[in-house]
C-alpha atoms as a PDB file:
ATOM      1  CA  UNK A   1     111.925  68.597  73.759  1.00  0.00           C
ATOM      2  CA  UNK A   2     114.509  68.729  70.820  1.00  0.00           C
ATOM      3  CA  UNK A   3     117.607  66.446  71.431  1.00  0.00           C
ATOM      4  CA  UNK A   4     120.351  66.441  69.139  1.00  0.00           C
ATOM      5  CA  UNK A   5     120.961  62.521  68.931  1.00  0.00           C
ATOM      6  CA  UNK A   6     124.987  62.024  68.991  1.00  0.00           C
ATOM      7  CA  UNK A   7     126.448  58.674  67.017  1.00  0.00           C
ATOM      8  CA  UNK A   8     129.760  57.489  68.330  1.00  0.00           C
ATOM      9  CA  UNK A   9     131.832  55.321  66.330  1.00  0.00           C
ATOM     10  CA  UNK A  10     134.244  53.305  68.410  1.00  0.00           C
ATOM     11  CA  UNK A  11     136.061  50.076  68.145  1.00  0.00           C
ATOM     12  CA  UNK A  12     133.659  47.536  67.048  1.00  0.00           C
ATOM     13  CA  UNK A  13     130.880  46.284  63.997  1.00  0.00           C
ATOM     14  CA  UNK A  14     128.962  49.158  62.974  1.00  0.00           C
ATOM     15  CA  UNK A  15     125.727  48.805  64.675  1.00  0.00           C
ATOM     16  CA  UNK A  16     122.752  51.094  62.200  1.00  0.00           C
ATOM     17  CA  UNK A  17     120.915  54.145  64.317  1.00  0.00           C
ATOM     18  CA  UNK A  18     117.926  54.659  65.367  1.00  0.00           C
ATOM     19  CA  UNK A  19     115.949  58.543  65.616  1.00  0.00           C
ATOM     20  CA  UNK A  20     114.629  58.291  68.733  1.00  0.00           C
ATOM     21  CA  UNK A  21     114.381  62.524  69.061  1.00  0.00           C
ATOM     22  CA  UNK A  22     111.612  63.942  70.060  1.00  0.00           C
ATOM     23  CA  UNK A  23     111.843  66.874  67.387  1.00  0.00           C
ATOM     24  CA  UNK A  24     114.054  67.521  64.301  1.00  0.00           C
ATOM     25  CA  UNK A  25     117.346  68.525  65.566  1.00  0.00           C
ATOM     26  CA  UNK A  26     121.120  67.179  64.295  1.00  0.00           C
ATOM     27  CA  UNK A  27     122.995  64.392  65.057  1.00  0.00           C
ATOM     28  CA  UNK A  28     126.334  63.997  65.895  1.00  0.00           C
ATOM     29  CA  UNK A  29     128.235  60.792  63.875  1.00  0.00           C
ATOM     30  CA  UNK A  30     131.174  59.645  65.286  1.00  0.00           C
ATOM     31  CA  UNK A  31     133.168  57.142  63.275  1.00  0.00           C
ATOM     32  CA  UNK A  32     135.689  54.750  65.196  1.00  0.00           C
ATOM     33  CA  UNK A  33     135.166  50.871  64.311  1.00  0.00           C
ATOM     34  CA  UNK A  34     131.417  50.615  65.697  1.00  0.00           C
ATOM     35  CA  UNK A  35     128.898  53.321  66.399  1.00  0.00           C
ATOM     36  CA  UNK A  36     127.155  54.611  69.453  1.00  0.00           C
ATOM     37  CA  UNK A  37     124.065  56.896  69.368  1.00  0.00           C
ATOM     38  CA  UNK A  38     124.132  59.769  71.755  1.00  0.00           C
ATOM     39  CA  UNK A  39     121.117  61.444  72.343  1.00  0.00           C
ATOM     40  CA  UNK A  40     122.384  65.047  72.484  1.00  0.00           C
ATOM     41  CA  UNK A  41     120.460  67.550  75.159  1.00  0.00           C
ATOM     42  CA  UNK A  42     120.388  70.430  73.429  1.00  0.00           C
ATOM     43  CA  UNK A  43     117.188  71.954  75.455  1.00  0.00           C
ATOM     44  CA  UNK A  44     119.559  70.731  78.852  1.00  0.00           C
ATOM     45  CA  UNK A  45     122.603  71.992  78.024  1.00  0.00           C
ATOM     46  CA  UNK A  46     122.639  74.295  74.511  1.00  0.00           C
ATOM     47  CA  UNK A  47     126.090  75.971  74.680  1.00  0.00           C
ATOM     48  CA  UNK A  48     127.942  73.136  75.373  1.00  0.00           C
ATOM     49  CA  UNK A  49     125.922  71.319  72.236  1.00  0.00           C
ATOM     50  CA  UNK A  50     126.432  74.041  70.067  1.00  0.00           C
ATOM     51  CA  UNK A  51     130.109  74.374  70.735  1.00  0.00           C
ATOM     52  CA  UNK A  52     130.377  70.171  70.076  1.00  0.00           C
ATOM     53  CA  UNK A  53     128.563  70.313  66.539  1.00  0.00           C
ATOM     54  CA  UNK A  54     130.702  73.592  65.600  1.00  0.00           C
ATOM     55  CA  UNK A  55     134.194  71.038  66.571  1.00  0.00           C
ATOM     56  CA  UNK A  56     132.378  68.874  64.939  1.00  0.00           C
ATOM     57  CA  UNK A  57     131.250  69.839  61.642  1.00  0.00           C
ATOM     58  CA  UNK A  58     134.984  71.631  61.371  1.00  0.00           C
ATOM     59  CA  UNK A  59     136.604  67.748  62.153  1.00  0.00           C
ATOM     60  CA  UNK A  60     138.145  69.037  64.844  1.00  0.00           C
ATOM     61  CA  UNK A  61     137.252  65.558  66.579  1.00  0.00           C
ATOM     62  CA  UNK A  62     138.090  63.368  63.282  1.00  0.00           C
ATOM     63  CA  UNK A  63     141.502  61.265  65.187  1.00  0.00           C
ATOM     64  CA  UNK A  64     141.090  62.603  68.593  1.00  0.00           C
ATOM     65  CA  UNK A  65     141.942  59.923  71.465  1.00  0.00           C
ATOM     66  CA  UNK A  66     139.918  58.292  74.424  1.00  0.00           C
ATOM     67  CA  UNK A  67     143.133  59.527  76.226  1.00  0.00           C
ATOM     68  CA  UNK A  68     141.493  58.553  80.195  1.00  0.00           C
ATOM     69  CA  UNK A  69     139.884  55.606  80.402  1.00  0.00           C
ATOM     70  CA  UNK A  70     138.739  54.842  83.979  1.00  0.00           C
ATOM     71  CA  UNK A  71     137.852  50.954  84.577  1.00  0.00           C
ATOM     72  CA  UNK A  72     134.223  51.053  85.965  1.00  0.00           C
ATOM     73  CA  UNK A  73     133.941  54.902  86.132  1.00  0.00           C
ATOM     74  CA  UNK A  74     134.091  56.542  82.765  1.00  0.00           C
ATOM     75  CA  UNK A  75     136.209  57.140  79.197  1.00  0.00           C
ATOM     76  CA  UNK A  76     136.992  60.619  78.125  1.00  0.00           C
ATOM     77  CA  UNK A  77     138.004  62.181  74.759  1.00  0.00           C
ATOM     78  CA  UNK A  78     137.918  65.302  73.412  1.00  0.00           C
ATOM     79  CA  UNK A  79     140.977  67.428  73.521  1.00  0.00           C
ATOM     80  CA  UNK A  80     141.190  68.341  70.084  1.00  0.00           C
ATOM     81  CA  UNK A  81     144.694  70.464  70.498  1.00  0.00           C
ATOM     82  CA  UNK A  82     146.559  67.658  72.465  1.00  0.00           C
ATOM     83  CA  UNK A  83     145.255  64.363  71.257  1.00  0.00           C
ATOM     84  CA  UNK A  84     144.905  63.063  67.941  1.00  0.00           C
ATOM     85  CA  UNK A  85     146.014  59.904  67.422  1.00  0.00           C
ATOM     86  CA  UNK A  86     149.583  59.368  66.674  1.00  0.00           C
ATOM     87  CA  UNK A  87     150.613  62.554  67.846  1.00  0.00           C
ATOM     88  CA  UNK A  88     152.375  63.201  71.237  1.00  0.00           C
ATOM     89  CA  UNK A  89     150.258  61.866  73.915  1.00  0.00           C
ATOM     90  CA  UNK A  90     151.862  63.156  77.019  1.00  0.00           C
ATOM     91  CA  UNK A  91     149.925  66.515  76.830  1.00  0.00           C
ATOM     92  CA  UNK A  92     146.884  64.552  76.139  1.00  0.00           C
ATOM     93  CA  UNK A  93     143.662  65.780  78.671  1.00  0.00           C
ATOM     94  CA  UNK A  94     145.699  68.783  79.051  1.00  0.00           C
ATOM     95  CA  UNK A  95     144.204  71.082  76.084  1.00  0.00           C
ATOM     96  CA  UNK A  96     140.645  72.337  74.991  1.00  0.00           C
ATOM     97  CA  UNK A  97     140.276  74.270  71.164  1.00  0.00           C
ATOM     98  CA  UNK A  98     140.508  77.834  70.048  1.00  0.00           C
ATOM     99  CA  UNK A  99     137.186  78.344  71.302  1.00  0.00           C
ATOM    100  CA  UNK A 100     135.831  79.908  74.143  1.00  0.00           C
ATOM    101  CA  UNK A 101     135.483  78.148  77.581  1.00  0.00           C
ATOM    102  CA  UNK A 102     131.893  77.545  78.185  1.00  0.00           C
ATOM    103  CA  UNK A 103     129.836  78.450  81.440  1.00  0.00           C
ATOM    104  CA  UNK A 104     128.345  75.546  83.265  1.00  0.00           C
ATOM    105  CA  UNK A 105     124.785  74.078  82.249  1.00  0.00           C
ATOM    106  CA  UNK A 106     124.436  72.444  85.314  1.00  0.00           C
ATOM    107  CA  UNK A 107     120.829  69.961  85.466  1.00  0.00           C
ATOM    108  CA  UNK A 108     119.115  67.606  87.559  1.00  0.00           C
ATOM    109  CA  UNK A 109     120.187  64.977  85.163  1.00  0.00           C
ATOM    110  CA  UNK A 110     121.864  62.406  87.082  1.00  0.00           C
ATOM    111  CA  UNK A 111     125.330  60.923  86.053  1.00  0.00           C
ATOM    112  CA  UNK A 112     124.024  57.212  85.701  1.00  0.00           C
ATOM    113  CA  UNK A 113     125.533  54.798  83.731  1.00  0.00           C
ATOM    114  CA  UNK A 114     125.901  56.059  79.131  1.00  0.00           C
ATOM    115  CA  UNK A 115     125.267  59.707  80.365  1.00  0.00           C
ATOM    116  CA  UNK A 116     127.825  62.095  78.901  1.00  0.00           C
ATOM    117  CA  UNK A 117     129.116  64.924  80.766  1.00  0.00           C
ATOM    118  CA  UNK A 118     131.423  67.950  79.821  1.00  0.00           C
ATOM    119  CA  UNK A 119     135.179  67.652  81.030  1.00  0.00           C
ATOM    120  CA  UNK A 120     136.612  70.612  82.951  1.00  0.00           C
ATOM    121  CA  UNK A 121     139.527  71.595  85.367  1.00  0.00           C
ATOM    122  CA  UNK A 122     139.092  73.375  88.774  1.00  0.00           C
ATOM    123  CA  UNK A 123     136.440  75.801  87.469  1.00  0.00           C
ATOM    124  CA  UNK A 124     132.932  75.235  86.983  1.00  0.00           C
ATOM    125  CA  UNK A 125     132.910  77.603  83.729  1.00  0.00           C
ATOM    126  CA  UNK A 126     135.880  75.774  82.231  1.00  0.00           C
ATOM    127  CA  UNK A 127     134.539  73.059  79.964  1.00  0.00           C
ATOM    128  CA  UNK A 128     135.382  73.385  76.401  1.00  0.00           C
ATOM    129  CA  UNK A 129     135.704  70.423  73.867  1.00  0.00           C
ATOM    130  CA  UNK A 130     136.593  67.362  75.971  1.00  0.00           C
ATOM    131  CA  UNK A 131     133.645  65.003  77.067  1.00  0.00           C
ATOM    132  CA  UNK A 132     133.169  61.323  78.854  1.00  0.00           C
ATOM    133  CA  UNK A 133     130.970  58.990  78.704  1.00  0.00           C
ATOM    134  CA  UNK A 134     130.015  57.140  82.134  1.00  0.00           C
ATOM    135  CA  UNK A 135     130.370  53.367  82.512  1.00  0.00           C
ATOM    136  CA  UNK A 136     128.530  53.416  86.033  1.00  0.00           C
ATOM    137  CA  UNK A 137     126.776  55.482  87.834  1.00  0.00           C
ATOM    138  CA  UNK A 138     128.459  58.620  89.216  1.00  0.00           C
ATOM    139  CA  UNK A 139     126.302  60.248  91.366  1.00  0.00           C
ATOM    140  CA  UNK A 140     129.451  62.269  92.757  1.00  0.00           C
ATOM    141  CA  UNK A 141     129.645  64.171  90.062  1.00  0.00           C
ATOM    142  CA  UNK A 142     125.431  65.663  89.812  1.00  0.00           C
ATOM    143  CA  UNK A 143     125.667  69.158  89.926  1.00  0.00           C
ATOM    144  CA  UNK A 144     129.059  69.782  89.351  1.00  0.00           C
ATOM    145  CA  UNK A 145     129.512  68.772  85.872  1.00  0.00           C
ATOM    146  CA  UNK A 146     127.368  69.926  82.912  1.00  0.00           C
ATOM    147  CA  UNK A 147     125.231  66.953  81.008  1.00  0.00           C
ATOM    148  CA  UNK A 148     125.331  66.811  77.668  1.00  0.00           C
ATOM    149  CA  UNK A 149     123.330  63.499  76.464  1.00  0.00           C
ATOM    150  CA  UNK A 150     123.040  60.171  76.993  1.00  0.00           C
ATOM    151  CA  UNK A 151     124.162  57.165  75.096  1.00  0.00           C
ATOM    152  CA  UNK A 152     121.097  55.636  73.251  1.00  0.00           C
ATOM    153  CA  UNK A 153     122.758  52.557  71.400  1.00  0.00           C
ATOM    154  CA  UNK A 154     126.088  50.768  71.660  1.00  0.00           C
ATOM    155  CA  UNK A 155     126.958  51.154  74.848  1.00  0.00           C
ATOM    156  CA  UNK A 156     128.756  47.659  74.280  1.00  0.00           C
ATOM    157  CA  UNK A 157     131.152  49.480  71.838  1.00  0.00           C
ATOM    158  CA  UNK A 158     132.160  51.846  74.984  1.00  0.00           C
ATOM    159  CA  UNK A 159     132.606  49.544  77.515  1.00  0.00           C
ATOM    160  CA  UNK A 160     135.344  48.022  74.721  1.00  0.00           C
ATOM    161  CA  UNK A 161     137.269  50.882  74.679  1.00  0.00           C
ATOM    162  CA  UNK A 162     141.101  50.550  75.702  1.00  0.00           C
ATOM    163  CA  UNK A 163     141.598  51.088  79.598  1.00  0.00           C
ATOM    164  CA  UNK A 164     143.967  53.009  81.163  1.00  0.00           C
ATOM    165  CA  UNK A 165     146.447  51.590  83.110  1.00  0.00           C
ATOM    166  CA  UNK A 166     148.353  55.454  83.983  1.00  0.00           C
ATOM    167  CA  UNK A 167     148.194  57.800  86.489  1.00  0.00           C
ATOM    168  CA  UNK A 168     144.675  59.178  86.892  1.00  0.00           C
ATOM    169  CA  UNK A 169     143.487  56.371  83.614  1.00  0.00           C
ATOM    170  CA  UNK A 170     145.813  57.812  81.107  1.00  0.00           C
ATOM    171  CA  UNK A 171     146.020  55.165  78.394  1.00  0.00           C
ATOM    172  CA  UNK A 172     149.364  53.821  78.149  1.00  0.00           C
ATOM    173  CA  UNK A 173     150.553  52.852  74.358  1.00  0.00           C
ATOM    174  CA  UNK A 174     148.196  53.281  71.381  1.00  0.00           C
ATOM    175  CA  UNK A 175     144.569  54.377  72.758  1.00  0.00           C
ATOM    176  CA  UNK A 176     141.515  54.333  70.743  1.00  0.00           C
ATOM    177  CA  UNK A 177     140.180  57.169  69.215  1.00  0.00           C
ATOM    178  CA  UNK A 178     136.944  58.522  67.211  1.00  0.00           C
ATOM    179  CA  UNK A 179     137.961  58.567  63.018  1.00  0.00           C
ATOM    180  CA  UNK A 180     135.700  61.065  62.398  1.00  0.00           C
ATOM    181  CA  UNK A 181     132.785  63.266  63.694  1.00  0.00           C
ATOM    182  CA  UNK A 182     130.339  64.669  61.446  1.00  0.00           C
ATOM    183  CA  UNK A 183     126.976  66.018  61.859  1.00  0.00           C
ATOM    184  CA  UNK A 184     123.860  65.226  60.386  1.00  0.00           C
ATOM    185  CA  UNK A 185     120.896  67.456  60.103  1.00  0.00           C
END
């Protein structure tokens, strides 16, 4: 099984990685203020992984906000059109990138607590660049939302991040966001 191992970097001390793939494959590094590994599923879901290492490796996630931030459910980023840090955040959760939607990957991989899942509106097919990371287990959400990976390390550094406090977990004032994202083969 080749997994592409993901590295978050969030809001606390960097912690160092660890390769714990089963066969070469890349790895995502996201910079914030700490790092989390995310093992990437690349054999679960491969369009959805490809499409995150393209954003990736063009920094289209270097800046981008954890713009809903559910206490006890989950923290999304992603929307690399509406939220990068400092810019306006009302539209924020509302945008995707110049990339084509994606059509659901859907697994028997259940949404337990550090799994990462593909954000989408009303339509199964929508997903395109914004992802979450679960803080518990959502077992609502199996089969409806495509799984991307699962957080490997750090899952301390995500349970730090800023909370919303808005409608739906919109983060009110200056959210946290992921410096950069760069991928490592």
């Amino acid at each position: 099984m080749r997994k592409l191992a993901a590295v978050l970097s969030l809001i606390a001390a960097p912690v160092f990685a660890q390769s714990v793939e089963d066969g070469p494959g890349p790895n995502l590094l996201i910079e914030v203020a700490g790092r989390v590994v995310i093992d990437m599923f690349e054999d679960v879901a491969p369009g959805h992984v490809a499409q995150i290492t393209s954003l990736a490796e063009e920094g289209a996630y270097d800046g981008i906000v954890f713009h809903r931030v559910i206490e006890g459910f989950m923290a999304q980023t992603g929307d690399v059109e509406f939220g990068k840090k400092g810019g306006d955040m009302r539209m924020a959760g509302r945008g995707g990138s110049d990339r084509p939607d994606l059509e659901a990957e859907f697994s028997e991989i259940p949404f337990d607590r550090g799994v990462v899942g593909m954000a989408r509106s009303q339509s199964p097919n929508s997903a395109n660049s914004q992802f979450f990371i679960m803080f518990a287990e959502g077992h609502f959400l199996n089969g409806q939302y495509t799984v991307v990976g699962q957080v490997i390390e750090g899952m301390d550094i995500v349970d730090a991040i800023k909370l919303g406090k808005g409608a739906n977990g919109s983060v009110i004032g200056e959210p946290d966001a992921m410096a950069t994202v760069t991928v490592e083969r």
